[in-house]
Protein backbone atom coordinates (compact mmCIF):
# COMPACT_ATOMS: atom_id res chain seq x y z
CA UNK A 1 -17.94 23.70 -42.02
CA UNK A 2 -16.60 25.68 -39.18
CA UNK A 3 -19.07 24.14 -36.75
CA UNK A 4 -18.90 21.14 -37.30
CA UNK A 5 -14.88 21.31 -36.88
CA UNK A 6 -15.90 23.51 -33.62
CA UNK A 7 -17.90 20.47 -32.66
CA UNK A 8 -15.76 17.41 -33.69
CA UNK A 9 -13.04 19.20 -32.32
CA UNK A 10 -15.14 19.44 -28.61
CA UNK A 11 -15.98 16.12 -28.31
CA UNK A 12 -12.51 14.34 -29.28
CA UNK A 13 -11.99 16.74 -26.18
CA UNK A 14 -14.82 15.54 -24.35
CA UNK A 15 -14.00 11.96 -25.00
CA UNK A 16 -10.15 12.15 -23.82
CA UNK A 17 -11.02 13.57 -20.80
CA UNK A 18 -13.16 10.52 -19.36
CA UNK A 19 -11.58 7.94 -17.00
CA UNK A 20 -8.68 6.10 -18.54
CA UNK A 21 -8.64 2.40 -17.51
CA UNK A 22 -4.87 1.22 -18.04
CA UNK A 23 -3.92 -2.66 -17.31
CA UNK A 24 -1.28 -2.38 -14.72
CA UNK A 25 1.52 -4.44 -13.42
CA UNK A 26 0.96 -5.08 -9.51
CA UNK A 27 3.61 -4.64 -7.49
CA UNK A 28 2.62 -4.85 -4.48
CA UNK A 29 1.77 -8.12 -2.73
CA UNK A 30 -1.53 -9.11 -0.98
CA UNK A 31 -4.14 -5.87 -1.86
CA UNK A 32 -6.59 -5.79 -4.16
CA UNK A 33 -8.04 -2.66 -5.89
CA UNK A 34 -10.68 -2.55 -3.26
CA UNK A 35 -8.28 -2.66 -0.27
CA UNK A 36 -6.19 0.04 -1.99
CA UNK A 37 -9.70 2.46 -2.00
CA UNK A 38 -10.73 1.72 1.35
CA UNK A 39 -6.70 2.29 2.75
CA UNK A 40 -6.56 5.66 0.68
CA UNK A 41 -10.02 7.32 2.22
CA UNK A 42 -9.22 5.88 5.87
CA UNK A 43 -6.55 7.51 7.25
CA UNK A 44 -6.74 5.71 10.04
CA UNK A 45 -4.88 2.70 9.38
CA UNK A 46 -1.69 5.21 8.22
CA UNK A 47 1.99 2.99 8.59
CA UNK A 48 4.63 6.00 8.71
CA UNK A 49 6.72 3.32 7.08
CA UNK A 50 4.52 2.87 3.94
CA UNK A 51 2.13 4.86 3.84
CA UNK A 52 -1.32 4.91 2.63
CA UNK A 53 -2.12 3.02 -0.61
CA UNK A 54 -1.75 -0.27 -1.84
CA UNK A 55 1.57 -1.05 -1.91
CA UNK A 56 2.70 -2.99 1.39
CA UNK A 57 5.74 -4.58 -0.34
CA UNK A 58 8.00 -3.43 -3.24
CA UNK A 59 10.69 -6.19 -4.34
CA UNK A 60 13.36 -3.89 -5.62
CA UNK A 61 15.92 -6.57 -6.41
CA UNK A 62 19.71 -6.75 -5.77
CA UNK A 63 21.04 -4.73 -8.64
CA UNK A 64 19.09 -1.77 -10.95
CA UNK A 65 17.13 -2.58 -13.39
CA UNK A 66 18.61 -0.23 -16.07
CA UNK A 67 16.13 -0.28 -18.38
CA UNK A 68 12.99 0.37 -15.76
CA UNK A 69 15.64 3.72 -14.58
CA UNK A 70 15.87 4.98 -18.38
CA UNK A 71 11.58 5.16 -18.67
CA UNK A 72 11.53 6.60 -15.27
CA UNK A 73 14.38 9.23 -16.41
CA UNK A 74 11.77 9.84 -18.92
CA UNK A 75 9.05 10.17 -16.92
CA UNK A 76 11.02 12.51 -14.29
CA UNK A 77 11.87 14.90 -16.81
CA UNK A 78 8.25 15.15 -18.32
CA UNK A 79 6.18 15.45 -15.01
CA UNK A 80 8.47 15.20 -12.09
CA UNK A 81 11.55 17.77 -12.86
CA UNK A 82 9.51 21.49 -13.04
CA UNK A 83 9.45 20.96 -9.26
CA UNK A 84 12.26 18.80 -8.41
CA UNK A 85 15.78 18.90 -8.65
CA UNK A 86 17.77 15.54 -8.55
CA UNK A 87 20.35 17.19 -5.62
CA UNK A 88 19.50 17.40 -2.18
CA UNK A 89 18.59 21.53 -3.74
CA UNK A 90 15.10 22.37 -3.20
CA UNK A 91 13.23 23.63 -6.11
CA UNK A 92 9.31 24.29 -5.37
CA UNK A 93 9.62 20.89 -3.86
CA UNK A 94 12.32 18.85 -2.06
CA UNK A 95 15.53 17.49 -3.92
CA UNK A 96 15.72 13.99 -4.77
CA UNK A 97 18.92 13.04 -3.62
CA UNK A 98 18.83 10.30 -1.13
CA UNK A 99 14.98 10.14 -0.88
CA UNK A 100 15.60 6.09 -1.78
CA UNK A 101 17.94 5.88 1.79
CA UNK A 102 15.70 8.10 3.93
CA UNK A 103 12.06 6.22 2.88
CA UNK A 104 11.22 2.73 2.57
CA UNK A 105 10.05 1.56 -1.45
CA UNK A 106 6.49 1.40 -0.18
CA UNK A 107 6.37 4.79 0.82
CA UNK A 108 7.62 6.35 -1.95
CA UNK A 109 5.49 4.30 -4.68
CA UNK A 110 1.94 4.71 -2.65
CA UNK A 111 3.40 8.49 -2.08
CA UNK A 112 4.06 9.02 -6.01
CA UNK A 113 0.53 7.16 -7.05
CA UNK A 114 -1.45 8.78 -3.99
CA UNK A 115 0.13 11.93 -2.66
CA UNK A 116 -3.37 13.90 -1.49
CA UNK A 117 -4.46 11.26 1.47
CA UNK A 118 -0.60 11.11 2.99
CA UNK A 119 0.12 14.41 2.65
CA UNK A 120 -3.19 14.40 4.93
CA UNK A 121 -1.36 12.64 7.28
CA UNK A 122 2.53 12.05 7.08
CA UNK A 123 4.18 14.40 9.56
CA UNK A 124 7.22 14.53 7.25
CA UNK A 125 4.76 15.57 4.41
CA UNK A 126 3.11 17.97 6.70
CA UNK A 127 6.57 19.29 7.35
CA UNK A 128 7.50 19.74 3.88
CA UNK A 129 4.53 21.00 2.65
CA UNK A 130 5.31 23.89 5.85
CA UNK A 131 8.41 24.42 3.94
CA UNK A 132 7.54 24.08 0.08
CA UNK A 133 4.13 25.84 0.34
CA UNK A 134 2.61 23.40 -2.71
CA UNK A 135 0.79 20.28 -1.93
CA UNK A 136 2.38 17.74 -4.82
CA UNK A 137 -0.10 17.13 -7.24
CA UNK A 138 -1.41 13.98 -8.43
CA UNK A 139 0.11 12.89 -11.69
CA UNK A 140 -1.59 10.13 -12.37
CA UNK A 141 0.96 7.44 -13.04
CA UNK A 142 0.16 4.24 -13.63
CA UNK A 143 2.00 1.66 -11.59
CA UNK A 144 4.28 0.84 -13.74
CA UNK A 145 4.93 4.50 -14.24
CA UNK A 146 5.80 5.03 -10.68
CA UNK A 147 7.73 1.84 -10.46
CA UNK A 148 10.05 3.02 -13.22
CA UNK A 149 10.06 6.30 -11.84
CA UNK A 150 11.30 4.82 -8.33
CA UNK A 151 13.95 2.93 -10.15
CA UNK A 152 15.17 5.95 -11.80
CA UNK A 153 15.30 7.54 -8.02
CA UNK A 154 17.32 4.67 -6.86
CA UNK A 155 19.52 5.20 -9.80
CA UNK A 156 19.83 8.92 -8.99
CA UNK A 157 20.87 7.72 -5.25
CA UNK A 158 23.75 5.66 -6.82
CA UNK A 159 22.34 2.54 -6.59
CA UNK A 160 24.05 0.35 -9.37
């Protein structure tokens, strides 16, 4: 009995940790889920102002979306706040406090869902990585995830 627990219990652990394929809103406009590959490993077609990854355009709307900014409260405080603090305070990495005014929506949302290639080659990544020490790990949010979690930051800037 206690191996086949032993083994039921390794494959329901073997199983989970396989490539999750999650339908996704898309918020950007005009790249496809090749584009978005072929962006991430070229690092030569970087834009400082969005980065690398497929978003090219994030329609944040006039007002907040209050119910987007509660999920991405809950998302911050899960995976996001062991490392960040929502002041301009640096914990192991940068505060969040006016990261919505100093970076453009694009940035921060193919920053969030593909940190490794633009920390690669943003100088203001480079720079903070010189400072924090700790390359931000990937999290793996879905888009939706990372849109929420970019409302919430606009929220934290006092966006209303």
């Amino acid at each position: 009995m206690y191996k086949l627990s032993l083994f039921i219990v390794a494959l329901i652990m073997f199983t989970s940790c396989g490539k999750k394929e999650n339908a996704t809103e898309d918020f950007s406009t005009g790249a496809s889920p090749e584009a978005t590959t072929e962006t991430a490993a070229d690092p030569s077609t970087y834009d400082p102002n969005r980065g690398l990854g497929k978003y090219s355009s994030v329609d944040l709307g006039d007002k907040l979306d209050v119910a987007m900014a509660a999920e991405g409260e809950k998302i911050q405080s899960v995976k996001c706040s062991a490392c960040h603090k929502l002041t301009d305070e640096k914990l192991v990495g940068p505060g969040w406090k006016g990261v919505t005014e100093r970076n453009k929506p694009e940035w921060i949302m193919n920053f969030i869902t593909n940190p490794d290639p633009m920390i690669d080659k943003d100088p203001k990544l480079q720079a903070q990585l010189e400072l924090c020490l700790l390359r931000m790990p990937n999290q793996s949010l879905t888009d939706v995830d990372a849109r929420n979690v970019l409302e919430f930051m606009r929220k934290n800037d006092g966006v209303k």
